[in-house]
Structures are given as structure tokens and as C-alpha cells.
N, C-alpha and C. Protein backbone atom coordinates (compact mmCIF):
# COMPACT_ATOMS: atom_id res chain seq x y z
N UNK A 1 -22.71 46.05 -9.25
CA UNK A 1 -23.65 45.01 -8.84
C UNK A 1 -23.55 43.84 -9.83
N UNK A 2 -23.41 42.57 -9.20
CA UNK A 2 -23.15 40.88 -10.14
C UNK A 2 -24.32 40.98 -10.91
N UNK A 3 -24.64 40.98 -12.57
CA UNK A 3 -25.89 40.52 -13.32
C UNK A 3 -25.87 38.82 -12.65
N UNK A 4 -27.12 38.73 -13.50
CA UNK A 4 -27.67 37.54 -12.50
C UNK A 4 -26.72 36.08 -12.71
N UNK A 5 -26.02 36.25 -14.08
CA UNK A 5 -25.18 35.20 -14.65
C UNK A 5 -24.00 34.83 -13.44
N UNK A 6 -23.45 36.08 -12.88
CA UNK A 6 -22.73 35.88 -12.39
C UNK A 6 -22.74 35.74 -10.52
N UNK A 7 -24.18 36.23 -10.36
CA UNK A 7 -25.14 35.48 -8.87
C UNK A 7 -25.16 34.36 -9.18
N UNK A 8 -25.80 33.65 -10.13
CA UNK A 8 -25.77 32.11 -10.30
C UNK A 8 -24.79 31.08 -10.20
N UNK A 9 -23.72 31.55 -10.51
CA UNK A 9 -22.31 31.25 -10.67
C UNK A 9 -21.87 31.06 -9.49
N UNK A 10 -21.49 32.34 -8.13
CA UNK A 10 -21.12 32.19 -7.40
C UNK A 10 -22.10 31.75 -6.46
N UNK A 11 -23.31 31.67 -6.52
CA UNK A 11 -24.37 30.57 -5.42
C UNK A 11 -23.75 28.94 -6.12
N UNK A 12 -23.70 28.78 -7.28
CA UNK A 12 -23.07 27.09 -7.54
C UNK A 12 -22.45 26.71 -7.34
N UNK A 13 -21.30 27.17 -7.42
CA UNK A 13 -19.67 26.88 -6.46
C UNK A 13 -20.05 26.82 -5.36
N UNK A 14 -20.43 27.44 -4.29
CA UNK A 14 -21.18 27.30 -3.35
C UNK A 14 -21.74 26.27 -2.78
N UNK A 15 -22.75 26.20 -3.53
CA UNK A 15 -23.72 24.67 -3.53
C UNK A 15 -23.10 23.66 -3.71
N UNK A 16 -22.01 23.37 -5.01
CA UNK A 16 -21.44 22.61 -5.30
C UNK A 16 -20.17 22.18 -3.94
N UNK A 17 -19.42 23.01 -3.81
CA UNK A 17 -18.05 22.90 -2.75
C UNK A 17 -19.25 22.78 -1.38
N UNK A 18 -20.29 23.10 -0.90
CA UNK A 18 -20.74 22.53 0.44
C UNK A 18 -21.09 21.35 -0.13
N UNK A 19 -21.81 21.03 -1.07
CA UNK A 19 -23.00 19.94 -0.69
C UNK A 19 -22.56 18.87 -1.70
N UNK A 20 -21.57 19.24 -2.71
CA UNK A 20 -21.31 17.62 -4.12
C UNK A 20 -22.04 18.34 -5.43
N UNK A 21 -21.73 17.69 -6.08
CA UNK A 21 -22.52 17.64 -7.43
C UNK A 21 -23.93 17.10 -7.04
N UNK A 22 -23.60 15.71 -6.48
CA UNK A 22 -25.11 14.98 -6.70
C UNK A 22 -26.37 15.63 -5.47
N UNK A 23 -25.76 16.21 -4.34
CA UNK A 23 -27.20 17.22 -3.62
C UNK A 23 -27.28 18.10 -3.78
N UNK A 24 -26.38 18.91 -4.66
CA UNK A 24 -26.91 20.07 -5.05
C UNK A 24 -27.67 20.50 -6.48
N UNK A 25 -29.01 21.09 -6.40
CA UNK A 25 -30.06 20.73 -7.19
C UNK A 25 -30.03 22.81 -7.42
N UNK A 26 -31.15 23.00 -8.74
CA UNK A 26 -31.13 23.90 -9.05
C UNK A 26 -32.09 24.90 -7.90
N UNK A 27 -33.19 24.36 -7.08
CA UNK A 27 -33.75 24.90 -6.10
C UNK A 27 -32.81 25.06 -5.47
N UNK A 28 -31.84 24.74 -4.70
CA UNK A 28 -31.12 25.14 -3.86
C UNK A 28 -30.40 25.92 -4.36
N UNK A 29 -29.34 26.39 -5.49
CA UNK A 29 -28.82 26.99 -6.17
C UNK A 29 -29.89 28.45 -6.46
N UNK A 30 -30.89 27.94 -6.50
CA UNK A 30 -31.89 29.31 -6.69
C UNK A 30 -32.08 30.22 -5.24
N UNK A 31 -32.34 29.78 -4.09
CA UNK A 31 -31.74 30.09 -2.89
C UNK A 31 -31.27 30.62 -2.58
N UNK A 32 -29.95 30.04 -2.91
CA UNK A 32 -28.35 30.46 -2.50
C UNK A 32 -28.48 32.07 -3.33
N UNK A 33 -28.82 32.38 -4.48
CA UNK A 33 -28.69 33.12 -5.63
C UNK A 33 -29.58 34.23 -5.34
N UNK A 34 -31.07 33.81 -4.84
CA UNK A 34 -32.18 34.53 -4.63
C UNK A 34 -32.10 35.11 -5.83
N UNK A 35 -32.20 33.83 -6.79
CA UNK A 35 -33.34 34.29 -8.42
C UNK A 35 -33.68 32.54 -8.38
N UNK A 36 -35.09 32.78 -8.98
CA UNK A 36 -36.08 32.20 -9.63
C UNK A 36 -35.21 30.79 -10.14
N UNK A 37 -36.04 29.81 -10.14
CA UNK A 37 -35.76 28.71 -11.06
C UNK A 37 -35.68 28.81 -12.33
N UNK A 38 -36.64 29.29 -12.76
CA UNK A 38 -37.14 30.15 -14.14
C UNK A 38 -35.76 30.61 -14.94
N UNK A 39 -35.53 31.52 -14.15
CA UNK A 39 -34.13 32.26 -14.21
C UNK A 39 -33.11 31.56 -14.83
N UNK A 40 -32.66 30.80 -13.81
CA UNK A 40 -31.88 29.95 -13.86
C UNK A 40 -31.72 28.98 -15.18
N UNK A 41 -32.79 28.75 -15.44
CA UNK A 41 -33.06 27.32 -16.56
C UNK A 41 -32.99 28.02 -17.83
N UNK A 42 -33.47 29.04 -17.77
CA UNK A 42 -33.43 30.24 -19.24
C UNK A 42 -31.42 30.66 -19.52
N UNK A 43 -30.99 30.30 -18.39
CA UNK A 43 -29.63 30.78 -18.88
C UNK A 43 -28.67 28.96 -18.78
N UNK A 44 -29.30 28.12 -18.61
CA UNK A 44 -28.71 26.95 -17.88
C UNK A 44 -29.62 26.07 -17.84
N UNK A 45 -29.74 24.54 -19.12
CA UNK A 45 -30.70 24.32 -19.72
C UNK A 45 -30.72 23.35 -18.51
N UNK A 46 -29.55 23.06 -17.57
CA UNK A 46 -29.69 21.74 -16.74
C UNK A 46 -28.17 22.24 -15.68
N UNK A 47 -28.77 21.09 -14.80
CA UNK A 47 -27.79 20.91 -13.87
C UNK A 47 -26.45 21.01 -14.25
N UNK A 48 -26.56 20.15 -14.89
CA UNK A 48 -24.77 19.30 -15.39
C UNK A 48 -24.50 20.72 -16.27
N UNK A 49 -25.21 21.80 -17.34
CA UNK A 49 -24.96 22.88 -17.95
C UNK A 49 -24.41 23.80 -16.63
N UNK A 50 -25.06 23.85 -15.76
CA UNK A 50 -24.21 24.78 -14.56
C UNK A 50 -22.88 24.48 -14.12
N UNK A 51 -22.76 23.05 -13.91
CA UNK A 51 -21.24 22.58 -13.63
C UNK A 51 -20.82 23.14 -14.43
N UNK A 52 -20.48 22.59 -15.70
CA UNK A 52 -19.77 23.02 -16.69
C UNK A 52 -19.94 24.16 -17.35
N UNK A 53 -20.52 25.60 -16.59
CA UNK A 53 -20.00 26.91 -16.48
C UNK A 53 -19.29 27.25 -15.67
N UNK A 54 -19.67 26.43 -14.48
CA UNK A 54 -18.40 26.79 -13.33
C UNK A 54 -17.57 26.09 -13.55
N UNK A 55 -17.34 24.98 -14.00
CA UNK A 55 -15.58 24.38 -14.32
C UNK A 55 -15.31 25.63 -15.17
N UNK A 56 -16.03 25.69 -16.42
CA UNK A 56 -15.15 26.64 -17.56
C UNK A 56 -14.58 27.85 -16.77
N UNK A 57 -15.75 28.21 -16.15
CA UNK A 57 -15.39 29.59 -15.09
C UNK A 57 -13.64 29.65 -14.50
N UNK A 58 -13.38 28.83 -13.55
CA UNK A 58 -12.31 28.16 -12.81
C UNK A 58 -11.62 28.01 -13.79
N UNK A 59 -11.63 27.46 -14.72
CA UNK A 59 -10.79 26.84 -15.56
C UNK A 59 -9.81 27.70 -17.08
N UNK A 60 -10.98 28.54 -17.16
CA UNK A 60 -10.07 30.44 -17.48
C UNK A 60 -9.66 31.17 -16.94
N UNK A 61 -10.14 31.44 -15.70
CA UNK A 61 -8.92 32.01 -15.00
C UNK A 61 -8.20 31.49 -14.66
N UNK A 62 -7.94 30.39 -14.20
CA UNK A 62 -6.38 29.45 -14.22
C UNK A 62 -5.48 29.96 -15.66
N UNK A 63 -5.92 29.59 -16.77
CA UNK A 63 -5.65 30.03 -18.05
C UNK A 63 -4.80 30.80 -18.35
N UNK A 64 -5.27 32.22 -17.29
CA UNK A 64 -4.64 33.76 -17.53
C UNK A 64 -3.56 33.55 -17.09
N UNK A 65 -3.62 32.70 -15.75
CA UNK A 65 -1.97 32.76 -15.18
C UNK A 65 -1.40 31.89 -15.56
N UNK A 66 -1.63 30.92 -16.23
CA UNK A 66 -0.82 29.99 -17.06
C UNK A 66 -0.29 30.49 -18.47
N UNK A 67 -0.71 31.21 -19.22
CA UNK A 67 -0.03 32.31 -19.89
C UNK A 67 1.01 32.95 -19.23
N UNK A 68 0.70 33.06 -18.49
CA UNK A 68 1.71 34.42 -18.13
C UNK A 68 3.04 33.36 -17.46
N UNK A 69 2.55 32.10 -16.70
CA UNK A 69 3.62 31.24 -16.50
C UNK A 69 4.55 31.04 -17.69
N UNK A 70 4.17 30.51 -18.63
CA UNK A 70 4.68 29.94 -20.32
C UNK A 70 5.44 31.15 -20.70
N UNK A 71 5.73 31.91 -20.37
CA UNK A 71 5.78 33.06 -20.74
C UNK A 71 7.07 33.80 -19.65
N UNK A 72 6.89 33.03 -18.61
CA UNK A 72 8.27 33.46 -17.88
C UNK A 72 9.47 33.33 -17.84
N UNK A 73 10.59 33.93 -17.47
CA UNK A 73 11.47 33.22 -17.50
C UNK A 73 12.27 33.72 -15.79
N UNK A 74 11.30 33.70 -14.60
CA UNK A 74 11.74 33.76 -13.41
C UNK A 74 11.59 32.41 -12.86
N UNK A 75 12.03 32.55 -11.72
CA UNK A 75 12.41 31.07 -10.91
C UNK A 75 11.14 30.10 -11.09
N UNK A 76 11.88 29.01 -11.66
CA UNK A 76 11.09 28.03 -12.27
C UNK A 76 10.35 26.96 -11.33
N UNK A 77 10.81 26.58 -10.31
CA UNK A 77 10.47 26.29 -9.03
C UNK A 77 9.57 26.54 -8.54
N UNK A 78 9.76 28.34 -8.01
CA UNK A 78 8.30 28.60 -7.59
C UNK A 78 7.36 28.80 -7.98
N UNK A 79 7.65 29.19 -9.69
CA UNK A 79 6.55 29.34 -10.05
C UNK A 79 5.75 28.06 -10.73
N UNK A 80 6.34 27.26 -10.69
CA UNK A 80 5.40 25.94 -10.74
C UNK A 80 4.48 25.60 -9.54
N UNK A 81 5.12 25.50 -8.62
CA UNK A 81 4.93 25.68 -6.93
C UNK A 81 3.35 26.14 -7.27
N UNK A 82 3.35 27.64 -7.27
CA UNK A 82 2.36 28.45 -7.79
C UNK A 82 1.30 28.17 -8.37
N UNK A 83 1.91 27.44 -9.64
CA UNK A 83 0.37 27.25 -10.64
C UNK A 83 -0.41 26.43 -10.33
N UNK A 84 0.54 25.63 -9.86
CA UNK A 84 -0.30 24.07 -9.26
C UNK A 84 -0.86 24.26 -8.11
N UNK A 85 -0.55 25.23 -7.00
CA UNK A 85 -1.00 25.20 -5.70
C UNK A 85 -2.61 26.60 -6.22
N UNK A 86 -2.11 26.99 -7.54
CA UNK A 86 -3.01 28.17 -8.05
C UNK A 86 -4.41 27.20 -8.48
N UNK A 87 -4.07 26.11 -9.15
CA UNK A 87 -4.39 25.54 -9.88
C UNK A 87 -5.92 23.97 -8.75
N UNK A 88 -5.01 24.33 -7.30
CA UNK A 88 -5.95 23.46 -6.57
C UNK A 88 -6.12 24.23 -5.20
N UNK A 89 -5.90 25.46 -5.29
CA UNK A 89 -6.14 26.05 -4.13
C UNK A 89 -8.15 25.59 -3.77
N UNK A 90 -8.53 25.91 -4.56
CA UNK A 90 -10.03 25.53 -4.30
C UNK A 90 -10.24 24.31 -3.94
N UNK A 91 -9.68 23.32 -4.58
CA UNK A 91 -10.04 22.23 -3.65
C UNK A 91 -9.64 21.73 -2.47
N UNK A 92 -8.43 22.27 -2.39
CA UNK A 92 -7.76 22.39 -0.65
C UNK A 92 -8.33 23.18 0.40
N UNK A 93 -8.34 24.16 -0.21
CA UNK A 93 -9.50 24.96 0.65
C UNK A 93 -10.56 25.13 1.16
N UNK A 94 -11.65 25.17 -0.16
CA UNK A 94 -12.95 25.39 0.19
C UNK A 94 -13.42 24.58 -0.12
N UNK A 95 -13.05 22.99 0.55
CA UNK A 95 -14.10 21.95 0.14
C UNK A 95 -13.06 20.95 1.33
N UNK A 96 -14.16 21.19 1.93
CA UNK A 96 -13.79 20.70 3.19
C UNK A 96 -13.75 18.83 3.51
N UNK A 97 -14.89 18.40 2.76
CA UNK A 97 -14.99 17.23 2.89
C UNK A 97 -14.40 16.37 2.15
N UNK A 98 -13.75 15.50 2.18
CA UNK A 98 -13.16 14.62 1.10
C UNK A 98 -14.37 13.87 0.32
N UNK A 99 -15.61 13.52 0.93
CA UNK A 99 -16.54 12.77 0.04
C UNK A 99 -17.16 13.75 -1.09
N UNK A 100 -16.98 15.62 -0.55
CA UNK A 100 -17.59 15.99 -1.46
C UNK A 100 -16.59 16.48 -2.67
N UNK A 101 -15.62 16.60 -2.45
CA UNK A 101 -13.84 16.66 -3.62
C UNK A 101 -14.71 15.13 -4.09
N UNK A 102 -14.23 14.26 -3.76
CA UNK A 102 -14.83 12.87 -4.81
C UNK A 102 -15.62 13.39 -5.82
N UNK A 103 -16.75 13.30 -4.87
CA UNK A 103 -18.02 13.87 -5.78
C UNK A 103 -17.86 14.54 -7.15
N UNK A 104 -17.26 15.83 -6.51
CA UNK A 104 -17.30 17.02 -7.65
C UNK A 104 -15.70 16.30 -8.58
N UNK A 105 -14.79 15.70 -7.82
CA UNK A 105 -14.13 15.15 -9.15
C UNK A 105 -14.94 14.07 -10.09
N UNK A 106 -15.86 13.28 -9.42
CA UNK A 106 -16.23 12.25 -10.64
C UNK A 106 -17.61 12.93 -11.76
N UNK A 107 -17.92 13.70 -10.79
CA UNK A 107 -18.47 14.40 -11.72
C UNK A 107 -18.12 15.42 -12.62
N UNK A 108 -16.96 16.19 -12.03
CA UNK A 108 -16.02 16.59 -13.38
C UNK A 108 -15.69 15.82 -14.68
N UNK A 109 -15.42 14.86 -13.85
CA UNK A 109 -14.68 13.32 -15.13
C UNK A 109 -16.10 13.08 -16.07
N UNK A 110 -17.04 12.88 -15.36
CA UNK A 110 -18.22 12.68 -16.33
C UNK A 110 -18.82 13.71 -16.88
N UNK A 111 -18.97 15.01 -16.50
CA UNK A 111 -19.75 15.75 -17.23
C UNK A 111 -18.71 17.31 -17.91
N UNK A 112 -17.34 16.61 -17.76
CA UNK A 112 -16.50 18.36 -18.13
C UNK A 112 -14.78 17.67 -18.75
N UNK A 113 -15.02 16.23 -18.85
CA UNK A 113 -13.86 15.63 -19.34
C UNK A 113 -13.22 16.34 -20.70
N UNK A 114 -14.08 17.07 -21.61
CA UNK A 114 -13.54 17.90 -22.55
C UNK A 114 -12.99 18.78 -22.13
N UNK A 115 -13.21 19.39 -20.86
CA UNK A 115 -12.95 21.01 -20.43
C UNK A 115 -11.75 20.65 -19.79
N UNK A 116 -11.69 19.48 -19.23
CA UNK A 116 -10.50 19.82 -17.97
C UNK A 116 -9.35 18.80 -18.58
N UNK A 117 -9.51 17.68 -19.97
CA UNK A 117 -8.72 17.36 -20.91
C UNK A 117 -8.10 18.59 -21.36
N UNK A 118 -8.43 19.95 -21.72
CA UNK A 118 -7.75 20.70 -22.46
C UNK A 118 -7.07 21.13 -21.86
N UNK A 119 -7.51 21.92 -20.70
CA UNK A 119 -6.80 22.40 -19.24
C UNK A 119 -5.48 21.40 -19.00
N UNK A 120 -5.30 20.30 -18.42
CA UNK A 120 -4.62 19.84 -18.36
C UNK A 120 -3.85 19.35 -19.33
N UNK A 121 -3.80 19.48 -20.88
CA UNK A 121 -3.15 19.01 -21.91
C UNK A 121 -2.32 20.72 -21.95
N UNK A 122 -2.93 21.90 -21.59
CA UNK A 122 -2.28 23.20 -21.96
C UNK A 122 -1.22 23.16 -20.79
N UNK A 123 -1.34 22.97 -19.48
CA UNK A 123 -0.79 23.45 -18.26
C UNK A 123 0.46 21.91 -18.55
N UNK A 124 0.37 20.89 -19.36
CA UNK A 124 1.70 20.03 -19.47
C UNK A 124 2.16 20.46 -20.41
N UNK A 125 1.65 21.24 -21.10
CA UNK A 125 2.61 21.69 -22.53
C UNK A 125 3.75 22.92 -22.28
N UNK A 126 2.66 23.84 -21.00
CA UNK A 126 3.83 24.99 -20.40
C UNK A 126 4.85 24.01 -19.39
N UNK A 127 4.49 23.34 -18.87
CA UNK A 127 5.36 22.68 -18.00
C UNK A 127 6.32 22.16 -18.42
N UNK A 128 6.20 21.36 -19.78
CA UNK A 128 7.45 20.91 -20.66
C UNK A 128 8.13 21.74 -21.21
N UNK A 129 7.19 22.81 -21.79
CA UNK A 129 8.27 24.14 -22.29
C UNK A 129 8.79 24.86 -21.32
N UNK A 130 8.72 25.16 -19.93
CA UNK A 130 9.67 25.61 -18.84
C UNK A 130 10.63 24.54 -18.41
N UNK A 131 10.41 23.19 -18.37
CA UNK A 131 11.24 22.16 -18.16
C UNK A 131 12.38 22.52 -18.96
N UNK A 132 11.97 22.39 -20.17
CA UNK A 132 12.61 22.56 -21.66
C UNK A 132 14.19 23.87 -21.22
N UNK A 133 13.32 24.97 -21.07
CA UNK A 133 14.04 26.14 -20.98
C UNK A 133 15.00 25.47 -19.62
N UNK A 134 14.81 25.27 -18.98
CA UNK A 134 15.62 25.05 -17.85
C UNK A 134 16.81 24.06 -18.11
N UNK A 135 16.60 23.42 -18.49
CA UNK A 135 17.37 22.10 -19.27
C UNK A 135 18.42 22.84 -19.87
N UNK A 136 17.93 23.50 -20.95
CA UNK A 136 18.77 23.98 -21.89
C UNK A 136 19.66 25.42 -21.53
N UNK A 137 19.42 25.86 -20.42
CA UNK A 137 20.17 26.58 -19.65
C UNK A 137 20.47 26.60 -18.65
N UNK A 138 20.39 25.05 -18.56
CA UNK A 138 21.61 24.23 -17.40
C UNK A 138 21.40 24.65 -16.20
N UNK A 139 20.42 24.91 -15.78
CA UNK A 139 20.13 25.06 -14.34
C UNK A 139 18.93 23.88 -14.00
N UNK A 140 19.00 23.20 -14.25
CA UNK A 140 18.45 21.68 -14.30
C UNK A 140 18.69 20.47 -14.91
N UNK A 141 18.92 19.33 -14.27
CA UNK A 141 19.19 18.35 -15.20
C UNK A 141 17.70 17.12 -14.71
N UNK A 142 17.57 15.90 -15.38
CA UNK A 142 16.77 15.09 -15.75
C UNK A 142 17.71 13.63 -15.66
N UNK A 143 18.74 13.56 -15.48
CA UNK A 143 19.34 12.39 -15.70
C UNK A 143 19.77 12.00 -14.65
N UNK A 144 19.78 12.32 -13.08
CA UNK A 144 19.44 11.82 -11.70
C UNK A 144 18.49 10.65 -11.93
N UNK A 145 16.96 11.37 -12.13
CA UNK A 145 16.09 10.34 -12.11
C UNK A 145 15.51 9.90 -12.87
N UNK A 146 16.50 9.83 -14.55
CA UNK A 146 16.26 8.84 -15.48
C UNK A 146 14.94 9.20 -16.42
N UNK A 147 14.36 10.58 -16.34
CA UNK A 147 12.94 10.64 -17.35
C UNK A 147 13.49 11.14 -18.15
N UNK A 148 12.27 11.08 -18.96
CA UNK A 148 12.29 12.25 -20.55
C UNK A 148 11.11 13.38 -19.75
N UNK A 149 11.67 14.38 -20.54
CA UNK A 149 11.13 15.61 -20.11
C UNK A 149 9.32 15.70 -20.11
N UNK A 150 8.65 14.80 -20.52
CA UNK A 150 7.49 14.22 -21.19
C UNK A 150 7.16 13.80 -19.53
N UNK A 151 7.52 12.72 -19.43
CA UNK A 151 7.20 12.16 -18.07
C UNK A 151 7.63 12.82 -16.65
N UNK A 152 8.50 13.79 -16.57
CA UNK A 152 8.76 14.71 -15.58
C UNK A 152 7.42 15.36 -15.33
N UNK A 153 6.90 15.88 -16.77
CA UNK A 153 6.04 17.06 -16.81
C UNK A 153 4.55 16.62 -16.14
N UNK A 154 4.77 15.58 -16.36
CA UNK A 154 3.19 14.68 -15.87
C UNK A 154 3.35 14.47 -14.80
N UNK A 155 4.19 14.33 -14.18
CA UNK A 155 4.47 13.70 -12.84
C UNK A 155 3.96 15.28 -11.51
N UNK A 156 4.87 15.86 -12.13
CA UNK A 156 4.38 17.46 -11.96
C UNK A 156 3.11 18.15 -12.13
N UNK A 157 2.55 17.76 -13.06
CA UNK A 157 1.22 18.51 -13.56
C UNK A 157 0.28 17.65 -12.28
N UNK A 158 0.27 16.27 -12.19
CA UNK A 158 -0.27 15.29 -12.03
C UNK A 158 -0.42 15.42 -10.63
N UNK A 159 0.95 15.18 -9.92
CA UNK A 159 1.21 14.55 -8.47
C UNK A 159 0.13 15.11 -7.11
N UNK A 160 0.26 16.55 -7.38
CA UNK A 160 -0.86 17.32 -6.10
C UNK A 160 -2.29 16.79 -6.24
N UNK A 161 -3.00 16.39 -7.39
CA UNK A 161 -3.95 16.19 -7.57
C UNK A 161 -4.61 15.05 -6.55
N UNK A 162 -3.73 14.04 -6.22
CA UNK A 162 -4.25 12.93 -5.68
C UNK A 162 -4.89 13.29 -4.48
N UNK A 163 -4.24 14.68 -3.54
CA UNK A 163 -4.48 14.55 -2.72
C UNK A 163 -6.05 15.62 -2.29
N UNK A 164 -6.66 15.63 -3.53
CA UNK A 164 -7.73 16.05 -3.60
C UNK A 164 -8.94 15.35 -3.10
N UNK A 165 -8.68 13.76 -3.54
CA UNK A 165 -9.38 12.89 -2.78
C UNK A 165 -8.83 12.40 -1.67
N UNK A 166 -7.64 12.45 -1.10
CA UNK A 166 -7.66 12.03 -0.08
C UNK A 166 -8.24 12.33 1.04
N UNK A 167 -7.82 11.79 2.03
CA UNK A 167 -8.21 11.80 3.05
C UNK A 167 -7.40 12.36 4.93
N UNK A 168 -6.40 11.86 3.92
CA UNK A 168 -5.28 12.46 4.81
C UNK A 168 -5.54 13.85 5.89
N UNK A 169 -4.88 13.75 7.03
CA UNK A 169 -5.04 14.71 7.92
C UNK A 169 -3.52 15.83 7.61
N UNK A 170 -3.53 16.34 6.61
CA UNK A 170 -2.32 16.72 6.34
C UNK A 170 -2.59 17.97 6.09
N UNK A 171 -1.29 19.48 5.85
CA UNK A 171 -1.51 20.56 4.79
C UNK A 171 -1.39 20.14 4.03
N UNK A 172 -2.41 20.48 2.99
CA UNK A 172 -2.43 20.02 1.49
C UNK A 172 -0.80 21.09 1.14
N UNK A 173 -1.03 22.70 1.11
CA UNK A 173 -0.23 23.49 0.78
C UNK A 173 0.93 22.98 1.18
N UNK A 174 1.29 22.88 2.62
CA UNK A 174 2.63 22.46 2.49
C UNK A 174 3.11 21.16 1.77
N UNK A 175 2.45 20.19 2.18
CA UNK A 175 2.72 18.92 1.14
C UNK A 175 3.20 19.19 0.14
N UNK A 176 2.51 20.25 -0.85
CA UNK A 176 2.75 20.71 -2.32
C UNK A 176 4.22 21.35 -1.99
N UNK A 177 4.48 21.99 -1.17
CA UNK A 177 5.55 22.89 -1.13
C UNK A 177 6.52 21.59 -0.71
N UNK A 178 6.62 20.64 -0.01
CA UNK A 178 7.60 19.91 0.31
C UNK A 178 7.87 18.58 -1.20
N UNK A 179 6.94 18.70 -1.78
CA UNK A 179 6.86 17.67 -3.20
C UNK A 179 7.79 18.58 -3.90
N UNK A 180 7.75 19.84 -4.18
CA UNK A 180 8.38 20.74 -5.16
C UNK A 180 9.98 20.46 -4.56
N UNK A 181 9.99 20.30 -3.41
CA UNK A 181 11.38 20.70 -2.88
C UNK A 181 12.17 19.43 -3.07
N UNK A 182 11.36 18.44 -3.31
CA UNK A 182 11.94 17.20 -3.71
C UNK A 182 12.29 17.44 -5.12
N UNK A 183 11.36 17.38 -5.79
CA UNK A 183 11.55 17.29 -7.07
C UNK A 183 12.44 18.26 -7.42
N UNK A 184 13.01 19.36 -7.11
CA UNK A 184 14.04 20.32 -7.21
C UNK A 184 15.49 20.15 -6.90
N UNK A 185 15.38 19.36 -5.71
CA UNK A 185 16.97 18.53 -5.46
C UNK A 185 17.35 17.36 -6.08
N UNK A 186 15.83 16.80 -6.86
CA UNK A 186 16.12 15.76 -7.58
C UNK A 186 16.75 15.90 -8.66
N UNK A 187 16.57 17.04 -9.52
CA UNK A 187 16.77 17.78 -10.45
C UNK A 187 18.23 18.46 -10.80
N UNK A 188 18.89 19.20 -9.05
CA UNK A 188 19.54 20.23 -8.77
C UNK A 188 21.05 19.54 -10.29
N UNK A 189 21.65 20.74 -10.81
CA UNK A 189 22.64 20.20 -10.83
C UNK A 189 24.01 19.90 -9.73
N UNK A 190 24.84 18.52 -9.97
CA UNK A 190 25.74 18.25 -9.11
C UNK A 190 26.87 19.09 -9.42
């Protein structure tokens, strides 16, 4: 049975992915949870303190498998493919609205910019060090399309993200899968 830390948790994601950051309030979150306001405020001094348990939440388990990415040395492709599609499956998925992805991104940016600065400074550092490995055992090159391994890695870490706010009537997933396939022939050696 979930202690209540972790009822709270999964009623906020919840609240948060239906309704935004900005309509979802701790009464409703109490609701969703069926515990007390009380409750709630004794573990979670404020709103914006709940976000930023559920980013951290999301944002360690991404973590685990990004270890274990840095750490591979199987097909480099997919498993980028992977982290990144690992890495935004939630917002492709279970957040249906593009105004409320906005939302919960600008309110990420404002209230979790430390949390998801680190996140994203760790997940370009494995990305350059698998770049790296690949490079150096010649099953990839970089000099097709003229970067340093620095700016590949960003481009990569970076690129799926946009389409978090969009709007587009598209698969997010496949999109991701057809970006990789670019960037892989861009790469291929001749």
C-alpha cells in the first residue's frame, strides 16, 4: 500500500498533466489523493514545493537509465533513440494538451531550473561521452556535417524537446524515431 508521500505524488502528476501548473491547486491535489490539506502542507510547504518533488521524482528515475546508458557500449543509435524518447515519453503522452505542456514547461523553467539544469547538463555529458566512444571506434564520423562533438550533443539532447510545445498534429514518437534516422545517416561512415 503507497504511504501518503507517495499518494500525493501520484494525485500531482495527475493534477498537474490534466489541468497545468497554474489550475492545479493543493485542494484539488487533496482530492485526487483523498488526504487532507493538512496533510499535504506538513509534507509540502507550498505548491511550487510539490512541483519540484515531482520534477525531482521524474527526474531520478530518468537518472537510473541514464547511468546505465553512459555505461553502454550497445547500439548507440537506439539507445539514444531510447533515452530521449525515455526522457519525454510523459510529455508526449500523458499531456494531452499543448497549452498545458506550455504551462508545466514554464513553470518548470521558473520554479525547477536548478533541477532540470542538472538533468540536462548530466544526459549531454553521457551523450558526448557515447558520441566520443563512437568516434573513436570509427563507427561514426562528425565531419559530413561540420560539428564538434559539443554541438552534436546538444542538438541531440535538445532537438525532441521542441515538440513538447508544439502543436503539431503529428507522432511525437515517430518524429523522434525519424530525427534519429537522420541524424544517423548524417553521421554514417562513407
Amino acid at each position: 500500500m503507497p504511504n501518503s508521500t507517495e499518494k500525493i505524488l501520484k494525485a500531482a502528476v495527475e493534477c498537474f498533466f490534466q489541468h497545468g501548473y497554474n489550475t492545479a491547486n493543493i485542494s484539488m491535489i487533496s482530492r485526487y489523493a483523498g488526504i487532507s490539506r493538512v496533510t499535504i502542507h506538513k509534507q509540502f510547504k507550498s505548491k511550487e514545493d510539490l512541483f519540484r518533488a515531482v520534477v525531482r521524482q521524474h527526474i531520478d528515475e530518468s537518472m537510473a537509465n541514464l547511468t546505465v546508458y553512459r555505461n553502454s557500449e550497445q547500439n548507440f543509435w537506439q539507445e539514444t533513440e531510447n533515452i530521449i524518447q525515455e526522457r519525454c515519453v510523459e510529455m508526449f503522452e500523458e499531456v494531452r494538451s499543448a497549452l498545458v505542456r506550455a504551462d508545466l514547461m514554464h513553470a518548470g523553467q521558473e520554479f525547477c531550473q536548478d533541477i532540470i539544469e542538472a538533468e540536462e547538463s548530466s544526459l549531454f555529458n553521457c551523450i558526448k561521452l557515447r558520441l566520443n566512444k563512437e568516434i573513436n571506434a570509427n563507427r561514426l564520423t562528425l565531419e559530413r556535417v561540420n560539428m564538434s562533438v559539443d554541438d552534436f550533443a546538444r542538438i541531440l539532447k535538445s532537438a525532441p524537446l521542441g515538440l513538447a510545445v508544439s502543436n503539431l498534429d503529428i507522432n511525437n514518437n515517430q518524429f523522434v524515431k525519424n530525427l534519429m534516422k537522420i541524424f544517423k545517416e548524417s553521421t554514417h561512415l562513407s
